[in-house]
PDB file of N, CA and C in Angstrom:
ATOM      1  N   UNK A   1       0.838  -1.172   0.000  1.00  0.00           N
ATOM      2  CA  UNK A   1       0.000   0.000   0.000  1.00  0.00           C
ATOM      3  C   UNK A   1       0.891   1.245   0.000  1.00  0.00           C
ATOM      4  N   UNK A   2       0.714   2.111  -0.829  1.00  0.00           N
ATOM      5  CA  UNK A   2       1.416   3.414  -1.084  1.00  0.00           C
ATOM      6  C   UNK A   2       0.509   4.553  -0.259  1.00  0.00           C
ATOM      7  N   UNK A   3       1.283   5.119   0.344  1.00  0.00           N
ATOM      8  CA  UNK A   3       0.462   5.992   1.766  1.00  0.00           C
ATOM      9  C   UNK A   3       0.976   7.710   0.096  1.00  0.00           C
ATOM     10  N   UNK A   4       0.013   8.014   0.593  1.00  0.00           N
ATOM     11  CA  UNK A   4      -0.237   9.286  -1.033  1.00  0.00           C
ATOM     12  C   UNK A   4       0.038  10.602   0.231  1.00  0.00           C
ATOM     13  N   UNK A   5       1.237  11.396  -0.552  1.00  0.00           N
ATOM     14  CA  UNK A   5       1.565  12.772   0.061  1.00  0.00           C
ATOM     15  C   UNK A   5       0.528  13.824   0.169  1.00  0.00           C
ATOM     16  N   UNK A   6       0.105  14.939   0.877  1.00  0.00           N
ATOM     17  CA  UNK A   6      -0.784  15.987   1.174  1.00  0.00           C
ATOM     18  C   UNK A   6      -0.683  17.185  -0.249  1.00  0.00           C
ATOM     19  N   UNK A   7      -0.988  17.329  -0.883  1.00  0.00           N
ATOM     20  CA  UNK A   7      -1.091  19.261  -1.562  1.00  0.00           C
ATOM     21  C   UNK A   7      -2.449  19.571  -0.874  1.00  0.00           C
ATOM     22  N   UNK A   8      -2.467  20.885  -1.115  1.00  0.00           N
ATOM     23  CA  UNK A   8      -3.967  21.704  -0.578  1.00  0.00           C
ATOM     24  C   UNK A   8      -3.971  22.914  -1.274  1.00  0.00           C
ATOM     25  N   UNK A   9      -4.444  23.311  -1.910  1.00  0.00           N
ATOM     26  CA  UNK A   9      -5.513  24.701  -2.713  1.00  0.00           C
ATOM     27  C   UNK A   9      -5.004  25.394  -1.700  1.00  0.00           C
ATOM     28  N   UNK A  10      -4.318  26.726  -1.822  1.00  0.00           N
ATOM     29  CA  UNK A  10      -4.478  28.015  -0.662  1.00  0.00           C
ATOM     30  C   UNK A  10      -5.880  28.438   0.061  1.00  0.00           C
ATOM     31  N   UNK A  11      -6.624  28.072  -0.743  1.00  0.00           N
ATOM     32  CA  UNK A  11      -7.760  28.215   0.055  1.00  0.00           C
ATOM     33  C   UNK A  11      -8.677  27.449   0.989  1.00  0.00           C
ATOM     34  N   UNK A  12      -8.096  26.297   0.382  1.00  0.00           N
ATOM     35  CA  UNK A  12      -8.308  25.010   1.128  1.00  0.00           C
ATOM     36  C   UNK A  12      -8.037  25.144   2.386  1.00  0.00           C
ATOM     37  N   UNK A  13      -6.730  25.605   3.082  1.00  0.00           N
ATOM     38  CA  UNK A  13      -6.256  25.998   4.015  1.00  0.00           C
ATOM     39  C   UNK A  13      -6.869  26.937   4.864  1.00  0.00           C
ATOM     40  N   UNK A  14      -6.988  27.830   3.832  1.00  0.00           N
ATOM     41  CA  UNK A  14      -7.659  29.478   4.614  1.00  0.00           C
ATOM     42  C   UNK A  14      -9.329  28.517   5.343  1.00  0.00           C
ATOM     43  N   UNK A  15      -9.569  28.268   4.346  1.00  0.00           N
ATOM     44  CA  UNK A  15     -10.782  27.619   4.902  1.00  0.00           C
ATOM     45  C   UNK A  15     -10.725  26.491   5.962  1.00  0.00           C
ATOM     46  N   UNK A  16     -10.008  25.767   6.372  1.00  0.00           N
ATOM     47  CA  UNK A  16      -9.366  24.741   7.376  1.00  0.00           C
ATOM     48  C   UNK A  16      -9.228  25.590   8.660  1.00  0.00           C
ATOM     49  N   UNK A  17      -8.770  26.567   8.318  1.00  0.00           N
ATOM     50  CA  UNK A  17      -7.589  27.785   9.541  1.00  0.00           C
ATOM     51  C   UNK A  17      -8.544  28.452  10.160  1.00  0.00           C
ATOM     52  N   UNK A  18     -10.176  29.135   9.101  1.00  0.00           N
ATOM     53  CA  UNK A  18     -11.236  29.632   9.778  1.00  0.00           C
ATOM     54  C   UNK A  18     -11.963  28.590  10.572  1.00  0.00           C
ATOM     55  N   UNK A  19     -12.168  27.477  10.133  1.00  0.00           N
ATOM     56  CA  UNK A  19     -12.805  26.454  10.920  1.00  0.00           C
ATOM     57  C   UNK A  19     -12.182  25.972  12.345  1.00  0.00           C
ATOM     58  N   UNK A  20     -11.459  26.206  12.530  1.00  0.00           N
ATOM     59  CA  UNK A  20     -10.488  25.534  13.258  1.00  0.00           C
ATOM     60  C   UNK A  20     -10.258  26.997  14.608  1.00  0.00           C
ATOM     61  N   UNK A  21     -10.017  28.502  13.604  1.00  0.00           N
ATOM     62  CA  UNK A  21     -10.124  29.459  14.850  1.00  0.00           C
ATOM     63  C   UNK A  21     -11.748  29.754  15.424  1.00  0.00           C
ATOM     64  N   UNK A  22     -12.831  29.322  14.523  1.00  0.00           N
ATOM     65  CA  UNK A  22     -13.974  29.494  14.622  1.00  0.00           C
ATOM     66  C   UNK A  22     -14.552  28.521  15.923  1.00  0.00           C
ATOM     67  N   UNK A  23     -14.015  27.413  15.825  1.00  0.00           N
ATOM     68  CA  UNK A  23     -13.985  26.265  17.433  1.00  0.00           C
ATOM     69  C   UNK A  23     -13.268  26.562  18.290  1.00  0.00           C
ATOM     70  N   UNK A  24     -12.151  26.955  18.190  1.00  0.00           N
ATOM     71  CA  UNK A  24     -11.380  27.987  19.316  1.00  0.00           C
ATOM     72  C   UNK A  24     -12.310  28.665  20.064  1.00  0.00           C
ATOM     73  N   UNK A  25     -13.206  29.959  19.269  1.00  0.00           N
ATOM     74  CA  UNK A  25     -13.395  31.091  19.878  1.00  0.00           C
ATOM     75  C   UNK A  25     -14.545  30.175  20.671  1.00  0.00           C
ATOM     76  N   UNK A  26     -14.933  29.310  19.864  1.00  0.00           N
ATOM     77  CA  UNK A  26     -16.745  28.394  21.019  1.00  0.00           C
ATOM     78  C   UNK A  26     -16.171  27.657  22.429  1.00  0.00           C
ATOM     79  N   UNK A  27     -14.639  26.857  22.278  1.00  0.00           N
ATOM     80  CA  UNK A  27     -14.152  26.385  23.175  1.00  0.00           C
ATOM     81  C   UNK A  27     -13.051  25.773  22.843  1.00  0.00           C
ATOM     82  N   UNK A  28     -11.757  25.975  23.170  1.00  0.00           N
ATOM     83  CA  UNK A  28     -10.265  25.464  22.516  1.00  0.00           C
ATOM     84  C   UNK A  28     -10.562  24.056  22.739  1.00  0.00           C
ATOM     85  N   UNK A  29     -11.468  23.564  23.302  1.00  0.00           N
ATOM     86  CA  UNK A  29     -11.365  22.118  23.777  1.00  0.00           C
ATOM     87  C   UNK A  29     -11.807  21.276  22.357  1.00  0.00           C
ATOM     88  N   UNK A  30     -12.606  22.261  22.426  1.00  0.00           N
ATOM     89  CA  UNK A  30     -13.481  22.384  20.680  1.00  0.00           C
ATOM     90  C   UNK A  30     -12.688  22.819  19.676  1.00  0.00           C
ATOM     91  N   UNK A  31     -11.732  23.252  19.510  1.00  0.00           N
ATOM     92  CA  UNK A  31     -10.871  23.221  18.847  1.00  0.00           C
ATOM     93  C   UNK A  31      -9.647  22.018  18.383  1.00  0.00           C
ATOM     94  N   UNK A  32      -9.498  21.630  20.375  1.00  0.00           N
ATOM     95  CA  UNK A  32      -8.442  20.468  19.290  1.00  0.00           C
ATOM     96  C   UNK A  32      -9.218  19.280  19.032  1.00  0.00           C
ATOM     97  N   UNK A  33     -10.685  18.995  19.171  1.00  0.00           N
ATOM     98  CA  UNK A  33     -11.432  17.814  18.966  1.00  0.00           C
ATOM     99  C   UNK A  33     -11.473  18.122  17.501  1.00  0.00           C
ATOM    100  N   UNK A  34     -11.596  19.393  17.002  1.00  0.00           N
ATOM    101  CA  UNK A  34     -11.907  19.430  15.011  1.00  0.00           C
ATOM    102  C   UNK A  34     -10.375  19.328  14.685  1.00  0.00           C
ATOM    103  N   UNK A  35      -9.152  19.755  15.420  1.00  0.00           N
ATOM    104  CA  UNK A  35      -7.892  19.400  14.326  1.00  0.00           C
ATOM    105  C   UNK A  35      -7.471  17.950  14.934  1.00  0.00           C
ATOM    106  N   UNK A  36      -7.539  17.163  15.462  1.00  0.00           N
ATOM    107  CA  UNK A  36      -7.661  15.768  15.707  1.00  0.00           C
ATOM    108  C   UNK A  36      -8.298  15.371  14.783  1.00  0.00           C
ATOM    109  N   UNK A  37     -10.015  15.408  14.792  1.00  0.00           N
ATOM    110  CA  UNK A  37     -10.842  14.816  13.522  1.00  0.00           C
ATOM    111  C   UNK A  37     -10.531  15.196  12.491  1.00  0.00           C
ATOM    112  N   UNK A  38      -9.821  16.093  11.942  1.00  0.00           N
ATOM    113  CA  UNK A  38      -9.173  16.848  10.511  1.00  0.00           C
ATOM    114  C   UNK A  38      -8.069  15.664  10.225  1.00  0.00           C
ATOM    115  N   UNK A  39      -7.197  16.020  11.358  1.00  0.00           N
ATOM    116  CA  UNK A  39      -6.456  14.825  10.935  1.00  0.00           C
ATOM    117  C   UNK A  39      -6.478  13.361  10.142  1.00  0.00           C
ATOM    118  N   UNK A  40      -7.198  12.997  11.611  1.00  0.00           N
ATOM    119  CA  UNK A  40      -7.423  11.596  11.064  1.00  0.00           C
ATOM    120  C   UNK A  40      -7.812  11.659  10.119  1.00  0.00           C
ATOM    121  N   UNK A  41      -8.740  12.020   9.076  1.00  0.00           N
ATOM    122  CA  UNK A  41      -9.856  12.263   8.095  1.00  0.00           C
ATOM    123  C   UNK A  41      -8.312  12.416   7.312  1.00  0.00           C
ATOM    124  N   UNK A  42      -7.506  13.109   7.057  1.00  0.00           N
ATOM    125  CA  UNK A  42      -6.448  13.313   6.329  1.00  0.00           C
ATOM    126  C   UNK A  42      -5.663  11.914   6.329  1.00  0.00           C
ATOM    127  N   UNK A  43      -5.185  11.508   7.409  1.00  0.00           N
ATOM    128  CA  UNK A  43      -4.760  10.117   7.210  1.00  0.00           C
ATOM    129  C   UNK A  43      -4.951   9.330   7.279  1.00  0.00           C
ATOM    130  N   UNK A  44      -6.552   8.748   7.514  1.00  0.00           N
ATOM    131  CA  UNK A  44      -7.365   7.993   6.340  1.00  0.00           C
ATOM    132  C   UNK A  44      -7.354   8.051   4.889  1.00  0.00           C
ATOM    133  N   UNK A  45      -7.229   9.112   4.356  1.00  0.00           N
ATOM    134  CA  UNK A  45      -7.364   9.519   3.129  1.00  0.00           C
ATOM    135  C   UNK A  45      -5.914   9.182   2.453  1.00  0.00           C
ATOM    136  N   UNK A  46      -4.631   9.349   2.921  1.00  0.00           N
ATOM    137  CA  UNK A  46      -3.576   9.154   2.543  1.00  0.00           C
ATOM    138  C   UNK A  46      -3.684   7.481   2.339  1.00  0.00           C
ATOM    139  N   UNK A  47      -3.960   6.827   3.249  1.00  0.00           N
ATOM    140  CA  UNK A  47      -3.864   5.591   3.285  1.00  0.00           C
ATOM    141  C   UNK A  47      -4.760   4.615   2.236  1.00  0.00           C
ATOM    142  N   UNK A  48      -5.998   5.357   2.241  1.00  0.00           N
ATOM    143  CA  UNK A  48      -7.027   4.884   1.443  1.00  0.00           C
ATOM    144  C   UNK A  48      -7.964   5.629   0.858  1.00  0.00           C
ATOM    145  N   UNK A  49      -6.892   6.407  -0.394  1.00  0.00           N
ATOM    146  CA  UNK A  49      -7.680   7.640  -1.510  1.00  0.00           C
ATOM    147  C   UNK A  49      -9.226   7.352  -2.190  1.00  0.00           C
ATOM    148  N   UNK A  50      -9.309   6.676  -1.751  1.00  0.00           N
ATOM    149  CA  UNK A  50     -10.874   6.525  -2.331  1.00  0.00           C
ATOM    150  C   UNK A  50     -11.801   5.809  -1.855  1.00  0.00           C
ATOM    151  N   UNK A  51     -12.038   6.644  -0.176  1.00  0.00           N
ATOM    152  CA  UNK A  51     -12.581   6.181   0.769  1.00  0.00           C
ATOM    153  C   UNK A  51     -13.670   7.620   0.903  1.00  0.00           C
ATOM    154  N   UNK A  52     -13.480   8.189  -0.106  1.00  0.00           N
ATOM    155  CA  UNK A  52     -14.696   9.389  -0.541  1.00  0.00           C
ATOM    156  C   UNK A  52     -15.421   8.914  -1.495  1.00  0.00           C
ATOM    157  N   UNK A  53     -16.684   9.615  -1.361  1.00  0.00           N
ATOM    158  CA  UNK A  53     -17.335   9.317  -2.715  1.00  0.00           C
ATOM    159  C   UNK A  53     -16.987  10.368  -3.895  1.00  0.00           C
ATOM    160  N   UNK A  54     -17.834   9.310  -4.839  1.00  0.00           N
ATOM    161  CA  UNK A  54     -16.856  10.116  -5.853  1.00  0.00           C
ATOM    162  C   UNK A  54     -18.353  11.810  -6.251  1.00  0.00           C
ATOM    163  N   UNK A  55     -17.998  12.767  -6.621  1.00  0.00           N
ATOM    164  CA  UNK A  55     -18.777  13.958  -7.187  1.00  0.00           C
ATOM    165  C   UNK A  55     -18.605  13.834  -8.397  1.00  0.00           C
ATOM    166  N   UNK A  56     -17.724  13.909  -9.051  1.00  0.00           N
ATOM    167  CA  UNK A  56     -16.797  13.820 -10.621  1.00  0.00           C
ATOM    168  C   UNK A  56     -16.522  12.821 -10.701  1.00  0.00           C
ATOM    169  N   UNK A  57     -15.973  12.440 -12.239  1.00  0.00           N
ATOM    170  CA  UNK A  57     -15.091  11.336 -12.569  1.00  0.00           C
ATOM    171  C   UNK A  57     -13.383  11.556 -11.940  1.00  0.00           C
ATOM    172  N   UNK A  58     -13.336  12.758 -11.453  1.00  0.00           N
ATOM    173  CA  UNK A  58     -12.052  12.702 -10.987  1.00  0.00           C
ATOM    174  C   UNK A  58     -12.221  13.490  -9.582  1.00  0.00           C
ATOM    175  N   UNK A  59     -12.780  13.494  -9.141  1.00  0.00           N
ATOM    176  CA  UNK A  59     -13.271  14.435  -7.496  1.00  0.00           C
ATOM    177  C   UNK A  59     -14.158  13.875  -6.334  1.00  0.00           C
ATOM    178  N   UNK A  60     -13.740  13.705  -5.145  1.00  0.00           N
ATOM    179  CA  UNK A  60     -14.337  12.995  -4.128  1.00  0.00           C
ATOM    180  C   UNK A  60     -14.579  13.713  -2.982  1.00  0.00           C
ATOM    181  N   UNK A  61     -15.239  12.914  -1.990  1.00  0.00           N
ATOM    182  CA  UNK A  61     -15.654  14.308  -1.265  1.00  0.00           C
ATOM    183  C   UNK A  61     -15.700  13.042  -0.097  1.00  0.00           C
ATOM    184  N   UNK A  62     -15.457  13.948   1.365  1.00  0.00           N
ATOM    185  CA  UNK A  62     -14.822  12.961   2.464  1.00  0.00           C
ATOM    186  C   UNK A  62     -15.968  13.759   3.363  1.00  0.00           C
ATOM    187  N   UNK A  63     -16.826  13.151   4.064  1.00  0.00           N
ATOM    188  CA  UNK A  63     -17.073  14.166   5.329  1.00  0.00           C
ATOM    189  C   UNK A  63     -16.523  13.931   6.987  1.00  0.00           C
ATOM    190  N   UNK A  64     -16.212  14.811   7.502  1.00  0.00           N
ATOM    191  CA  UNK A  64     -15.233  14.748   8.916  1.00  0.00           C
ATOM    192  C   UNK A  64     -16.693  14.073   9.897  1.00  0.00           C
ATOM    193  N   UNK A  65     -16.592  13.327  10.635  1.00  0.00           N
ATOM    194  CA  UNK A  65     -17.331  12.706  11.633  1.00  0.00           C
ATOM    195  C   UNK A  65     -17.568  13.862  12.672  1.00  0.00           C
ATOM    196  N   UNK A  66     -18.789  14.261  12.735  1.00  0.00           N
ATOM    197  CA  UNK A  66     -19.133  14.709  14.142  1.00  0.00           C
ATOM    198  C   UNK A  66     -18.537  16.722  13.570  1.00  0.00           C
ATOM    199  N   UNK A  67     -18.147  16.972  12.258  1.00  0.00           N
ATOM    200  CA  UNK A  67     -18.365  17.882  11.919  1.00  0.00           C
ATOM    201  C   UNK A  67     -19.282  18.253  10.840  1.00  0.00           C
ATOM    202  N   UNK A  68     -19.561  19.547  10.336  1.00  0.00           N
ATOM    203  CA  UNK A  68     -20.573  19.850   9.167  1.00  0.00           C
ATOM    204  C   UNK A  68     -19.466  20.400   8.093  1.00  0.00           C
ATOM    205  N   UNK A  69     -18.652  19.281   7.650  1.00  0.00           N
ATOM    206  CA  UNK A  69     -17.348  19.782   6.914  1.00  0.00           C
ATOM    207  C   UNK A  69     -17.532  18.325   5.761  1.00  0.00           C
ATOM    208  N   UNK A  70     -17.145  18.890   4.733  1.00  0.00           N
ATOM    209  CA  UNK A  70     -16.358  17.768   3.840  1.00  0.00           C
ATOM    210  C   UNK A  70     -14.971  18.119   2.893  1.00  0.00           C
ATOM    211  N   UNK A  71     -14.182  17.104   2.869  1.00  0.00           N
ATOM    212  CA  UNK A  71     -12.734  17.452   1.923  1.00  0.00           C
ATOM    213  C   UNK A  71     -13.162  17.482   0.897  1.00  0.00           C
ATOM    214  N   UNK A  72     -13.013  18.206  -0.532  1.00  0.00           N
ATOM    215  CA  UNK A  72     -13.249  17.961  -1.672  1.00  0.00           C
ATOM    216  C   UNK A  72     -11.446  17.533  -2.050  1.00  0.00           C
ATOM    217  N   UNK A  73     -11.945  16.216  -2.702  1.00  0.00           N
ATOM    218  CA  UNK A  73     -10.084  16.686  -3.292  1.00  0.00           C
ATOM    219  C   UNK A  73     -10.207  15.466  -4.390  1.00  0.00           C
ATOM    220  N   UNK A  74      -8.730  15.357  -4.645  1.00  0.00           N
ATOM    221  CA  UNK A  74      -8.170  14.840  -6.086  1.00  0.00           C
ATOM    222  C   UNK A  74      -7.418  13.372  -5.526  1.00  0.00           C
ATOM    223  N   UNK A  75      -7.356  12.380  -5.971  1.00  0.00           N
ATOM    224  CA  UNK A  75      -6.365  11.315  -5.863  1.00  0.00           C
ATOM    225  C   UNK A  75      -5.104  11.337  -7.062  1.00  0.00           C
ATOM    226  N   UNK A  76      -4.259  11.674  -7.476  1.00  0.00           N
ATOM    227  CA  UNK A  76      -3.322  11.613  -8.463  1.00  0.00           C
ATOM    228  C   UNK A  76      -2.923  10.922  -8.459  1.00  0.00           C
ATOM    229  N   UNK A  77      -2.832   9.780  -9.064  1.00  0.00           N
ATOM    230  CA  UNK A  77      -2.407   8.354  -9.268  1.00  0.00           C
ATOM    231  C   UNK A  77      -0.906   8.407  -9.539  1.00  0.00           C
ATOM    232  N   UNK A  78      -0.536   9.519 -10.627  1.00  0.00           N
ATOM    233  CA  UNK A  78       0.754   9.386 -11.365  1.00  0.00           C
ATOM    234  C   UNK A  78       1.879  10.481 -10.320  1.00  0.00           C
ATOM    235  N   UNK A  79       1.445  10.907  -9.438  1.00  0.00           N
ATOM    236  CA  UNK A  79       2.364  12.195  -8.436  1.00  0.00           C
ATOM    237  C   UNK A  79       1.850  11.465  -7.214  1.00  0.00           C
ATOM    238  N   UNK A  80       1.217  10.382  -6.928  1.00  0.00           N
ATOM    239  CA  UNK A  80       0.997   9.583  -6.224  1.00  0.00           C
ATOM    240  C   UNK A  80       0.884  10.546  -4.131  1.00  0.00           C
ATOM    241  N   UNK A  81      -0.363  11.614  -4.697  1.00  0.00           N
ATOM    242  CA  UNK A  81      -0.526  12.553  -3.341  1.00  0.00           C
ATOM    243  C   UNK A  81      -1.861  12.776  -3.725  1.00  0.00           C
ATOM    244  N   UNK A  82      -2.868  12.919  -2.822  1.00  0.00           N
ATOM    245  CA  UNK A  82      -3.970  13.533  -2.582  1.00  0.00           C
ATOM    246  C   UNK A  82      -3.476  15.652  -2.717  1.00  0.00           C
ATOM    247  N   UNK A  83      -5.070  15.506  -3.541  1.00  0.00           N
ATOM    248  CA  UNK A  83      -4.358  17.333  -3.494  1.00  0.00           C
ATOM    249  C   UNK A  83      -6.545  18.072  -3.237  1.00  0.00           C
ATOM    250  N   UNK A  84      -6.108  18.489  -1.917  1.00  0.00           N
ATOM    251  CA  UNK A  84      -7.158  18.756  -1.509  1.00  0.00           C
ATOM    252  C   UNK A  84      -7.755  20.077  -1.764  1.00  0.00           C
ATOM    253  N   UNK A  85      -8.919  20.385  -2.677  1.00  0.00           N
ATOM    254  CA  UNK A  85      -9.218  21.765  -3.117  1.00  0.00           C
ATOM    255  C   UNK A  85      -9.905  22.530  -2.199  1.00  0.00           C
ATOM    256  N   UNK A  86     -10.541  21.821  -1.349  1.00  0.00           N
ATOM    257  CA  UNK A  86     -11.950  22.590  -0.417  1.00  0.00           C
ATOM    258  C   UNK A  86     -11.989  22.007   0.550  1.00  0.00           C
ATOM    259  N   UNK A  87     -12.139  22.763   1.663  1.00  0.00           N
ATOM    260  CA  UNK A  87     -12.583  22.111   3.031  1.00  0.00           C
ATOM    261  C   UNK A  87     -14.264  23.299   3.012  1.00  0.00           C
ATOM    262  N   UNK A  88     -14.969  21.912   2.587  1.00  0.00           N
ATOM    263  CA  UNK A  88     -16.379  22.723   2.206  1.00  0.00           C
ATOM    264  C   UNK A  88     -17.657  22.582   3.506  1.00  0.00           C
ATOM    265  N   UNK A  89     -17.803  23.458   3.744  1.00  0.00           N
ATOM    266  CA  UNK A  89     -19.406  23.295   4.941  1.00  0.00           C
ATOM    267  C   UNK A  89     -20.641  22.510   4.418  1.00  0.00           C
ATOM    268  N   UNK A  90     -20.873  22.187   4.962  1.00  0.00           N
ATOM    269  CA  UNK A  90     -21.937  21.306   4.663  1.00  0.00           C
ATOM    270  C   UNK A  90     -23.326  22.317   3.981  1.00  0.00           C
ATOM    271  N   UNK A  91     -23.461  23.369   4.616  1.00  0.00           N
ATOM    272  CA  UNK A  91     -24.478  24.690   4.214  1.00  0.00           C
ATOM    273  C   UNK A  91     -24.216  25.277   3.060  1.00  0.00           C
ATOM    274  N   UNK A  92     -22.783  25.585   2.836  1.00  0.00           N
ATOM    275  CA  UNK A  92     -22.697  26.090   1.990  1.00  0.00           C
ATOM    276  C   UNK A  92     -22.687  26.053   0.599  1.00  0.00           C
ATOM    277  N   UNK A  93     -23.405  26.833  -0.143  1.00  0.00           N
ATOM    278  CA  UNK A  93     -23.373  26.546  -2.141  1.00  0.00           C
ATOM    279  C   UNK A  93     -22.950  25.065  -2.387  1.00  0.00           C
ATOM    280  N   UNK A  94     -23.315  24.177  -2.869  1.00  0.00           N
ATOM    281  CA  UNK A  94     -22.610  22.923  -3.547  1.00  0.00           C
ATOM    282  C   UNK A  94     -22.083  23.452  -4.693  1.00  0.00           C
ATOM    283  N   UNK A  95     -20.432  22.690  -4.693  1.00  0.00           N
ATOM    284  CA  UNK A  95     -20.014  22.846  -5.716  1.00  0.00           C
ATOM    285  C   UNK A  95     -18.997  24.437  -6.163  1.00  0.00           C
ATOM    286  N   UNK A  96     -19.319  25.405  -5.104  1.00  0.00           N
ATOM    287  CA  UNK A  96     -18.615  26.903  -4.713  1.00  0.00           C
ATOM    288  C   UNK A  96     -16.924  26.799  -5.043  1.00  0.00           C
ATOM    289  N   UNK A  97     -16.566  25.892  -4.593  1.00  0.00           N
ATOM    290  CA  UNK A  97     -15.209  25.519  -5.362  1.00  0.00           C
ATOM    291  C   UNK A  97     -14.711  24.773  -6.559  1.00  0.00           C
ATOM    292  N   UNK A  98     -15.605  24.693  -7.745  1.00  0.00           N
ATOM    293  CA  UNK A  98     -15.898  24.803  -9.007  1.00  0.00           C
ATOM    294  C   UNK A  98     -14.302  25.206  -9.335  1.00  0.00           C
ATOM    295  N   UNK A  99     -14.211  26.242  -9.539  1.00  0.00           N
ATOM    296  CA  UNK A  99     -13.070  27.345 -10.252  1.00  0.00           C
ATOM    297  C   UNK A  99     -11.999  26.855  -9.952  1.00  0.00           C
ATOM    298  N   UNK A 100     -11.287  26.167  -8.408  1.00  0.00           N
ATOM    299  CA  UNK A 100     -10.172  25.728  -7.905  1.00  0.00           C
ATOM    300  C   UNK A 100      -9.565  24.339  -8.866  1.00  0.00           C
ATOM    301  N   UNK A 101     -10.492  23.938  -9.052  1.00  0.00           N
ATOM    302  CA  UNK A 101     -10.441  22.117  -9.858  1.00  0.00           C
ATOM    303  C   UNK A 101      -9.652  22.900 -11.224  1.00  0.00           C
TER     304      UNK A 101
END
């Protein structure tokens, strides 16, 4: 089994970084319970890229347990890394990160 390296969209991030200070400000406790579950959800995904469903013929979508979040991202078979475009809310627009892909 080939464990697949991390990329992430700059915004991917920005959007990770608001989620993450946004549980802070409710309760840091609440904070490190979403970058724990981020995690794992990330290295699940390294381990087993297509443990999302699929949206596209080439785009999958992961949702974090016990958050209102899903990964949108890419498996690259041939650069052999997950490259994650969106850390998307569950509320928000489907599909809003369109343009990043």
């Amino acid at each position: 089994m080939t464990v697949r390296r991390l990329r992430f969209d700059p915004l991917a991030v920005e959007e990770m970084e608001a989620a993450a200070d946004h549980y802070r400000d409710i309760d840091p406790r609440l904070k490190e319970r979403f970058v724990g579950t981020l995690g794992l959800a990330l290295g699940l995904l390294r381990r087993f890229p297509r443990s999302g469903t699929l949206v596209t013929s080439h785009l999958r979508k992961y949702a974090l347990k016990g958050f209102p979040y899903q990964l949108i991202y890419h498996d690259d078979v041939d650069k052999q890394c997950i490259i994650v475009f969106a850390f998307a809310h569950h509320s928000r627009r489907p599909g809003h990160w369109g343009p990043r892909v």
